[in-house]
Every structure is written in structure tokens, then in C-alpha cells.
N, C-alpha and C. Protein backbone atom coordinates (compact mmCIF):
# COMPACT_ATOMS: atom_id res chain seq x y z
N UNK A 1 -3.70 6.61 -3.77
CA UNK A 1 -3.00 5.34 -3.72
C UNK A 1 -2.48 5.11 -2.31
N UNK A 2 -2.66 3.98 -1.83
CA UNK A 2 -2.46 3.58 -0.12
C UNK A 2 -1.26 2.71 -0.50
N UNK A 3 -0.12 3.18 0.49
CA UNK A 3 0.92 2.26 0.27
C UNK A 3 0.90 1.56 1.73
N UNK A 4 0.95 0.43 1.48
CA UNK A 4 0.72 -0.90 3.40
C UNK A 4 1.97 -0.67 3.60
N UNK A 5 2.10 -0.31 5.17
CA UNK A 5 3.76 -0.70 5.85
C UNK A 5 3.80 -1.81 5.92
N UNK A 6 5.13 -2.15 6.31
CA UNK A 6 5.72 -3.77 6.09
C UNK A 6 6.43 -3.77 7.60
N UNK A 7 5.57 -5.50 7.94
CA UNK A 7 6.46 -5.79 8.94
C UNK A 7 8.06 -6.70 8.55
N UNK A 8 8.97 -6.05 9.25
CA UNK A 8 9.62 -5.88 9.16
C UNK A 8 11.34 -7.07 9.96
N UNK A 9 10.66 -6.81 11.18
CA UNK A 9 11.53 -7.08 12.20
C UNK A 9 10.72 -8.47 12.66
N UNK A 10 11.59 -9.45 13.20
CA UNK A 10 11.07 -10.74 13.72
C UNK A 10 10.36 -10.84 14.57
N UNK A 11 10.58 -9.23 15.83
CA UNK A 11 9.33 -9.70 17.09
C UNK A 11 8.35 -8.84 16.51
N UNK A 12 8.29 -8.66 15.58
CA UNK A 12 6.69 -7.97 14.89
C UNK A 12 6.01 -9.23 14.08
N UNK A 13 6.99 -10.40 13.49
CA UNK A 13 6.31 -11.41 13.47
C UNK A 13 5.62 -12.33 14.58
N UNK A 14 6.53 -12.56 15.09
CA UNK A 14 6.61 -13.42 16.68
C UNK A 14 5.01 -13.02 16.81
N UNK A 15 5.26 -11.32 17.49
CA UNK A 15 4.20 -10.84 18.01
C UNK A 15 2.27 -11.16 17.04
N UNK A 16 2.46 -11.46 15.74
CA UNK A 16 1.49 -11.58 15.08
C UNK A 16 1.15 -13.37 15.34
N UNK A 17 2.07 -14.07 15.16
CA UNK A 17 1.97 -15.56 15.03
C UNK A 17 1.63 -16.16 16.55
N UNK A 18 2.61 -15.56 17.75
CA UNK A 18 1.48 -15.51 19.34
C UNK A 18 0.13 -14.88 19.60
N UNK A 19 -0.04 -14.32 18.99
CA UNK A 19 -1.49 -13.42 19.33
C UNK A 19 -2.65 -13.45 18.39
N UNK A 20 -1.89 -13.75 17.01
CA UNK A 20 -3.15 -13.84 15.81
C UNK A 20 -3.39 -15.08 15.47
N UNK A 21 -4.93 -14.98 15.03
CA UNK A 21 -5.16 -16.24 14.55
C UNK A 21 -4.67 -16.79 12.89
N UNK A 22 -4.72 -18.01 12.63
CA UNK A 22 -4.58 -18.70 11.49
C UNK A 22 -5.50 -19.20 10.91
N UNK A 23 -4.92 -19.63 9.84
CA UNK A 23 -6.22 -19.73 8.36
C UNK A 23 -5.20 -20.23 7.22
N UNK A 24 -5.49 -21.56 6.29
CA UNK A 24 -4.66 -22.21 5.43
C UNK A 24 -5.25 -22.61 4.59
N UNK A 25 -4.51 -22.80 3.01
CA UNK A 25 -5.09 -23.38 2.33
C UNK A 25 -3.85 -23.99 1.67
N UNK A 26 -4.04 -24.24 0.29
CA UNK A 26 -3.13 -25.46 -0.49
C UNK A 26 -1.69 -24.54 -0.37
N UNK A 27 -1.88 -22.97 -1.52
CA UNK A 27 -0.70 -22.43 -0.74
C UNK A 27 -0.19 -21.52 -0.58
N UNK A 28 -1.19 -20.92 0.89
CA UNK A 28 -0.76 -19.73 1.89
C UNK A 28 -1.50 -20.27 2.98
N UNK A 29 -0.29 -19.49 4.15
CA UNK A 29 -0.76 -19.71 5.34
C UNK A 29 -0.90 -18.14 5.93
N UNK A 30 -2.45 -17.52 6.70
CA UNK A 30 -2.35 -16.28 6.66
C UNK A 30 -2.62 -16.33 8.57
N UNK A 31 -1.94 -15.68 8.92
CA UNK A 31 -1.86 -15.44 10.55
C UNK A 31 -2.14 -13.49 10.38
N UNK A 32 -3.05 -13.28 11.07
CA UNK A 32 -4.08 -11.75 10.89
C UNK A 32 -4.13 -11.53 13.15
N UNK A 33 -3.82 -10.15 13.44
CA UNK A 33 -3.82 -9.90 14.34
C UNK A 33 -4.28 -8.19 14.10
N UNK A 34 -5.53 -7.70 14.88
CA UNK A 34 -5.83 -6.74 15.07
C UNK A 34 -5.18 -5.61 15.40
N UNK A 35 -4.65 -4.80 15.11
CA UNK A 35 -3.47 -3.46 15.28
C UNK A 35 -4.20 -2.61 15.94
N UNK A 36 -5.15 -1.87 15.84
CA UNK A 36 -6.04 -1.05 16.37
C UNK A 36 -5.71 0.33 15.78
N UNK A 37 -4.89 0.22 14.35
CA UNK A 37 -4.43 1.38 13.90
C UNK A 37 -5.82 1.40 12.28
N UNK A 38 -4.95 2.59 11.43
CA UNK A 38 -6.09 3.27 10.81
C UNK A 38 -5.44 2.54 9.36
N UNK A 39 -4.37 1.58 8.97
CA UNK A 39 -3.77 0.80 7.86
C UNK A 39 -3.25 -0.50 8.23
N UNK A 40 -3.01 -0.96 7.32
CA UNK A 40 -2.94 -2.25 7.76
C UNK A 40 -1.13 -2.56 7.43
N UNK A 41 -0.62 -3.99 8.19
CA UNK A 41 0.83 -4.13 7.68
C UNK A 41 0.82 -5.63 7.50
N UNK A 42 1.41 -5.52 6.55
CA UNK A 42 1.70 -7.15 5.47
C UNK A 42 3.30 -7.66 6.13
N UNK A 43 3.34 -8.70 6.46
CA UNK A 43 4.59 -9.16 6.12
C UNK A 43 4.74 -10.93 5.35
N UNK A 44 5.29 -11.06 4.79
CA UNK A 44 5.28 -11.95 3.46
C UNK A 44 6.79 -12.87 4.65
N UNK A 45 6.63 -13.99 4.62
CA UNK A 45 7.39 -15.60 4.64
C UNK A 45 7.23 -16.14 3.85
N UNK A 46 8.94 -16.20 3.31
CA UNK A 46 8.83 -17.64 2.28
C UNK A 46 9.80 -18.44 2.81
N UNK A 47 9.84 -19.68 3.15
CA UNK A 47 11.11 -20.47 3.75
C UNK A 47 12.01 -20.86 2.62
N UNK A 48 13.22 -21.28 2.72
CA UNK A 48 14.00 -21.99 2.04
C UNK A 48 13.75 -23.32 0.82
N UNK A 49 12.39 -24.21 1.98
CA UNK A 49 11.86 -25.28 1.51
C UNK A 49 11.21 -25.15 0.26
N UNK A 50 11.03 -23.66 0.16
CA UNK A 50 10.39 -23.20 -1.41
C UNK A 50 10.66 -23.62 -2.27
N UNK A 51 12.34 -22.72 -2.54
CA UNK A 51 13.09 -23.35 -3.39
C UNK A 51 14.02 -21.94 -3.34
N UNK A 52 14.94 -21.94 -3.74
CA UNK A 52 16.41 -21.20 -4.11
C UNK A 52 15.97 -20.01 -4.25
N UNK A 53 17.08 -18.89 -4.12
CA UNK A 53 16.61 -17.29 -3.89
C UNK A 53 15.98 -17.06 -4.62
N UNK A 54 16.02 -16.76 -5.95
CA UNK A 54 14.96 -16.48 -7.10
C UNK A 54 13.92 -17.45 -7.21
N UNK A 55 13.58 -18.82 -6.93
CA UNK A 55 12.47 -18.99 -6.83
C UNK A 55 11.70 -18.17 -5.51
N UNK A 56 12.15 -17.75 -3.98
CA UNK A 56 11.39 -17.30 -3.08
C UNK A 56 11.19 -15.77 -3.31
N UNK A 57 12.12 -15.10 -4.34
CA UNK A 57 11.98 -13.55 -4.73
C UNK A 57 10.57 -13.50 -5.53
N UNK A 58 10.54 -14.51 -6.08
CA UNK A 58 9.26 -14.41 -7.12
C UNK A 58 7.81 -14.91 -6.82
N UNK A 59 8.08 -15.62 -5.72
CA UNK A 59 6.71 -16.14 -4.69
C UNK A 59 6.59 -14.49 -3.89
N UNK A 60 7.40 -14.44 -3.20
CA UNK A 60 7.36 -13.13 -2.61
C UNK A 60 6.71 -11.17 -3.49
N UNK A 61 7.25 -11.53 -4.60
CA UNK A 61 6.55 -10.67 -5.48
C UNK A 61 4.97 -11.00 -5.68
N UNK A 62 5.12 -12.25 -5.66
CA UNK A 62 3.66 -12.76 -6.50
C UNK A 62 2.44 -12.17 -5.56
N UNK A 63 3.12 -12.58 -4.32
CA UNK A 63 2.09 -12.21 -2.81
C UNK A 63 1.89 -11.12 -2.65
N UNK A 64 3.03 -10.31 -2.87
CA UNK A 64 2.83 -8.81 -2.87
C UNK A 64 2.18 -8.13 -3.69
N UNK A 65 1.89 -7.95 -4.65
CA UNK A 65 1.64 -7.58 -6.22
C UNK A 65 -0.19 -8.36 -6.00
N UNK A 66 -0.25 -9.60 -5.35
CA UNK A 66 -1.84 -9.87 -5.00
C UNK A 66 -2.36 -9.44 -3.98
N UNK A 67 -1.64 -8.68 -3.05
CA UNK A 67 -2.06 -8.18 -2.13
C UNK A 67 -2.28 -6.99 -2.18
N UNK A 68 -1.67 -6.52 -3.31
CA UNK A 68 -1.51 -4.71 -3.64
C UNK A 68 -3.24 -4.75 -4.52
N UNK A 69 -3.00 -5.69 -5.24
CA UNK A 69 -4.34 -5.80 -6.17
C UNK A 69 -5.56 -5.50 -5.56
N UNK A 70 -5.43 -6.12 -4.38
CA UNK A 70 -7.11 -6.31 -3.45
C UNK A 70 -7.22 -5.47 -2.21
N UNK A 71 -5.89 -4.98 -1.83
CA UNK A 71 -6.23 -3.78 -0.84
C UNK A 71 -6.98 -2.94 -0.92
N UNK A 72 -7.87 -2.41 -1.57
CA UNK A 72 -8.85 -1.62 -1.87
C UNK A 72 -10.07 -2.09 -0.94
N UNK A 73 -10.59 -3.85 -1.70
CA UNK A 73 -11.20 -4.08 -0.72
C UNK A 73 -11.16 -5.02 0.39
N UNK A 74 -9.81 -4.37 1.62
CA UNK A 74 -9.48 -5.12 2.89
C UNK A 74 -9.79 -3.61 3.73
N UNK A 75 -10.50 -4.49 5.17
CA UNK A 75 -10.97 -3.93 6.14
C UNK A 75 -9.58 -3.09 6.61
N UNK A 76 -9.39 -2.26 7.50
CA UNK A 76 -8.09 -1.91 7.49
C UNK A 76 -8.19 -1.63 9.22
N UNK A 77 -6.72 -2.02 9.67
CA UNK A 77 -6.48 -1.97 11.36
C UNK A 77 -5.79 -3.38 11.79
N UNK A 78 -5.30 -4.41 10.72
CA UNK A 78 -4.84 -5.54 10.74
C UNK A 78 -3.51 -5.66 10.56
N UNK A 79 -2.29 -6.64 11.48
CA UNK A 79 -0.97 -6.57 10.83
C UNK A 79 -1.60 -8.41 10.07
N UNK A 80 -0.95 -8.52 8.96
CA UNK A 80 -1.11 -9.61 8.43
C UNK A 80 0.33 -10.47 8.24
N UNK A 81 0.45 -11.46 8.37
CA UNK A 81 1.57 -12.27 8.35
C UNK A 81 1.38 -13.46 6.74
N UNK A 82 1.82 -13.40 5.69
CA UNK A 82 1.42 -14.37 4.38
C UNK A 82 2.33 -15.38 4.69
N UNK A 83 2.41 -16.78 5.12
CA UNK A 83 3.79 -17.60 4.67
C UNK A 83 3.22 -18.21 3.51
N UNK A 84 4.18 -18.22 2.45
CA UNK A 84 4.14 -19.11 1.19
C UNK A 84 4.27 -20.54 1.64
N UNK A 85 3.31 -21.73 1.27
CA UNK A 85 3.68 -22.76 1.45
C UNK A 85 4.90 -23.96 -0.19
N UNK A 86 5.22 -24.70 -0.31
CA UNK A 86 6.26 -25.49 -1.06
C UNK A 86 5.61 -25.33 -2.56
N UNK A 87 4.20 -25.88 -2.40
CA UNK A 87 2.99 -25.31 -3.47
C UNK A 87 3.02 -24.12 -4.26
N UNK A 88 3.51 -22.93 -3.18
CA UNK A 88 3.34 -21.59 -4.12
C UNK A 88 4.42 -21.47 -5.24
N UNK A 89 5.70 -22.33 -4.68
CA UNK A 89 6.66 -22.00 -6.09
C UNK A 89 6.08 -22.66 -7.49
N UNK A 90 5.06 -23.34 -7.29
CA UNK A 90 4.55 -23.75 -8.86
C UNK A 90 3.75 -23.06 -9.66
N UNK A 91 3.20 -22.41 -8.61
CA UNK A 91 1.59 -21.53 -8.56
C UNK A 91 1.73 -20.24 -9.33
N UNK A 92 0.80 -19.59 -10.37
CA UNK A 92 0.89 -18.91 -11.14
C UNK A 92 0.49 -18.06 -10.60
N UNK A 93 0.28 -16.60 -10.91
CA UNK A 93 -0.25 -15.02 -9.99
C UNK A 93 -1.75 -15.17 -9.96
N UNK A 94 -2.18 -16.04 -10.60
CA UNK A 94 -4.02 -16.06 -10.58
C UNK A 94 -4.23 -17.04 -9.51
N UNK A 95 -3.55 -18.20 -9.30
CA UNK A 95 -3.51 -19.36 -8.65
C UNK A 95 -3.15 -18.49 -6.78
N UNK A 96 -2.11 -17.78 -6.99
CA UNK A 96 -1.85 -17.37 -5.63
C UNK A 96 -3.06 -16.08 -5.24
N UNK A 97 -3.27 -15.20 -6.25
CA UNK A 97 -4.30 -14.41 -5.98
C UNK A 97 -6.01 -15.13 -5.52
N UNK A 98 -6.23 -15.71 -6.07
CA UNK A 98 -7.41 -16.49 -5.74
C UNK A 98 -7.00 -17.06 -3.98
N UNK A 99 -5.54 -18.19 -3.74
CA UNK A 99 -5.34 -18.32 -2.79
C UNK A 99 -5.75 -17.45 -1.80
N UNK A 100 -5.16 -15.75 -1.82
CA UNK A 100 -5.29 -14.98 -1.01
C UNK A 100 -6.53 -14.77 -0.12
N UNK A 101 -7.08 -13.90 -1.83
CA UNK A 101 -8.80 -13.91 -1.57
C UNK A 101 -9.42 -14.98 -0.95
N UNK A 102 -9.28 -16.12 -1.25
CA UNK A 102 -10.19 -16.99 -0.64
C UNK A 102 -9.78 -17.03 1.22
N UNK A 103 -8.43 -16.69 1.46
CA UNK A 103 -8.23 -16.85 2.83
C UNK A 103 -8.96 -15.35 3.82
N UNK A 104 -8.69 -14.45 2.93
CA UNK A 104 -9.08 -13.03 3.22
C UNK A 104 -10.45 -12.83 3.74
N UNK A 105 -11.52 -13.73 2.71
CA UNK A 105 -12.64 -14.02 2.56
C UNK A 105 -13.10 -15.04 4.19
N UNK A 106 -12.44 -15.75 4.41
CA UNK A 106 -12.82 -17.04 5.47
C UNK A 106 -12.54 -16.12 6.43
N UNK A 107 -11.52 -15.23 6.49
CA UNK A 107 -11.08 -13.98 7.55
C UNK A 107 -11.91 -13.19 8.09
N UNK A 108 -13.09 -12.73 6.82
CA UNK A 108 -14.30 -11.79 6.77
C UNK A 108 -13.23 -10.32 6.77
N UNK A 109 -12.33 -10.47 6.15
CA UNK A 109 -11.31 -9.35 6.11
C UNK A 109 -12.06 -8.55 4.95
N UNK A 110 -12.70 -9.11 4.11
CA UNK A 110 -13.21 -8.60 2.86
C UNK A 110 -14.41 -7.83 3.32
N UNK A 111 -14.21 -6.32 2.69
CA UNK A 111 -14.96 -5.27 2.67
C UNK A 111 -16.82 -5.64 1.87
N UNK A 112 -17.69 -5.22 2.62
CA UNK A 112 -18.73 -5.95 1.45
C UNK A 112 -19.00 -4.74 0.48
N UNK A 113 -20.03 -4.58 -0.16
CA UNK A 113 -20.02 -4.16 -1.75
C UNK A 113 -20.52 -2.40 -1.12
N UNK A 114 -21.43 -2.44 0.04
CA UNK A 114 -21.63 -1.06 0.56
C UNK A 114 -20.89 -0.76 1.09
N UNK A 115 -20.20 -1.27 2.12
CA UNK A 115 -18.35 -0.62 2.84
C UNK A 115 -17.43 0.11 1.79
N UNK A 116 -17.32 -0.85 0.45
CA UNK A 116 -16.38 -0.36 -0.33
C UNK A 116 -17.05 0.66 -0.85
N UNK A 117 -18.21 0.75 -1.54
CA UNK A 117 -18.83 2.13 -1.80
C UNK A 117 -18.42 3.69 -0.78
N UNK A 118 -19.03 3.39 0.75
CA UNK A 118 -18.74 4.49 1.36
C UNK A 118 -17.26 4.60 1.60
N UNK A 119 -16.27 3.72 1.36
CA UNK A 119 -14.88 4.56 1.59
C UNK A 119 -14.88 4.96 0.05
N UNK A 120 -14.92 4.67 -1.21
CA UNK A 120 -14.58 5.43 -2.06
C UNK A 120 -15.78 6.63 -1.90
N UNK A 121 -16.72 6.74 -1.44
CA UNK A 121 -17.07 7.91 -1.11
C UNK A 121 -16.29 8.58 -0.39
N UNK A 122 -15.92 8.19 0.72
CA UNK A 122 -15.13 9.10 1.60
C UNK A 122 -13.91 9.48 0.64
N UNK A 123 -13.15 8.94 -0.05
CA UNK A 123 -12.16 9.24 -0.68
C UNK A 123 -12.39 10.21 -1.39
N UNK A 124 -13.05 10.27 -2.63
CA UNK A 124 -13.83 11.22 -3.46
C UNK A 124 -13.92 12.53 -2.58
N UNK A 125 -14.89 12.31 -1.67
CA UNK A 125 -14.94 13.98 -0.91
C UNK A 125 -13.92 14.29 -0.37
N UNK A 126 -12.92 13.75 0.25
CA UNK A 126 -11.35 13.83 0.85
C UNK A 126 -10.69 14.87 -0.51
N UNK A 127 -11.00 14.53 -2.05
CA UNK A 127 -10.51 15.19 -3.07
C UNK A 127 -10.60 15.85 -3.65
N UNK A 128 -12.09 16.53 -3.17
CA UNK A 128 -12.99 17.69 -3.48
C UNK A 128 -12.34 18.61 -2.46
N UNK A 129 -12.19 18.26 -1.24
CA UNK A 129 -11.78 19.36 -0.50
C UNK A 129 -10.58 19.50 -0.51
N UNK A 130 -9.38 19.19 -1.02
CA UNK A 130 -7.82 18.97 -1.68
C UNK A 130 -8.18 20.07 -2.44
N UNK A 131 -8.96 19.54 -3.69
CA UNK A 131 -8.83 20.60 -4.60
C UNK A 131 -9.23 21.90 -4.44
N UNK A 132 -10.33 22.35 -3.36
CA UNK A 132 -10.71 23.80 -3.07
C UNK A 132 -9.77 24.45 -2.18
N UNK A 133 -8.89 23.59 -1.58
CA UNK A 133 -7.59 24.36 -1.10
C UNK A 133 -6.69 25.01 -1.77
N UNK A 134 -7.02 24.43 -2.99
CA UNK A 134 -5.30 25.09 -3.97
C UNK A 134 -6.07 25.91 -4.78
């Protein structure tokens, strides 16, 4: 199980939204900047304009929880920036998950069907040799 670090701090946004490119749809806006590292880091925006704390806690889950879903198959070495647009507070977890994917997809962030094969290969043998250690 791969857990994504989280950006965190504002000039780790800054730094993604000056340097990375953008990509939008009805409602997410995804700003993706190359890390040159070996995982990738998510950070999730929801503005005010959303709607009230518990409506932006639950957009914010929604994004997260669809992003946890499909990390399996995302290229990895990317910090990613999600802003929720006014749209997402209506939007159901299939409605925002599809959102994602489809932006992920225009990204070419999406792993194709032989990539994802050889890392769960690589994984698999990573667990063969775990287990002949113990």
C-alpha cells in the first residue's frame, strides 16, 4: 500500500501553480509539475466559494478518497495541485472521480495497461524477496 505525501505549505503550492501546467474541467482544476522524485504529492484546494466548512471537508475527502482509488494507475515523480471548482459541492464521488480521471487522462498521467502490469510485477517480486528474508 503506497501512501502520497501531501503538499502542505503555500510555497509548495505557489511553486506548483508557477511552474506547472493546467488542465480543467466542469469540476476540478488540476495544475501537475514534475518532481523528479520516485512518488508523487497531492495537494487538494477548496476555496470558501464552495460552500461552508463541512461542505469543503467533504469535497476535500471526496478528492482524496478518488485519488487514493486510482493511484495505482498514476505515473509517479509528479507534485499535483486538485482545486475543487463551486460545481464539486454538488457532485457525487462517481461524478468527481470520473472528473479526476478524465483530467489525469488529458495529462497522459495515466499508466497504460503494460506499465501497470510491469510495476505490479515489480511489486510481486519486491515480495518474494521480503519473504525469503524472514
Amino acid at each position: 500500500m503506497k501512501f502520497t505525501e501531501s503538499l502542505k505549505k503555500n510555497f509548495q503550492f505557489r511553486h506548483v501553480y508557477h511552474r506547472g501546467k493546467s488542465i480543467a474541467n466542469r469540476h476540478l482544476v488540476l495544475y501537475m509539475f514534475k518532481n523528479g522524485t520516485q512518488g508523487n504529492k497531492l495537494g487538494i484546494s477548496v476555496s470558501k466559494k464552495v460552500g461552508k466548512s463541512v461542505v469543503r471537508s467533504h469535497v476535500t475527502r471526496l478528492i482524496r478518497e478518488s485519488y487514493r482509488s486510482m493511484e495505482e494507475e498514476l505515473k509517479c515523480g509528479y507534485d499535483l495541485v486538485v482545486i475543487a471548482r463551486v460545481s464539486c459541492a454538488d457532485a457525487s464521488y462517481h461524478e468527481v472521480c470520473r472528473s479526476l480521471r478524465h483530467l489525469f487522462k488529458k495529462q497522459s498521467l495515466l499508466l497504460s495497461a503494460s506499465e501497470r502490469k510491469d510495476r505490479q510485477d515489480k511489486k510481486e517480486a519486491g515480495k518474494e524477496e521480503g519473504n525469503e528474508n524472514v
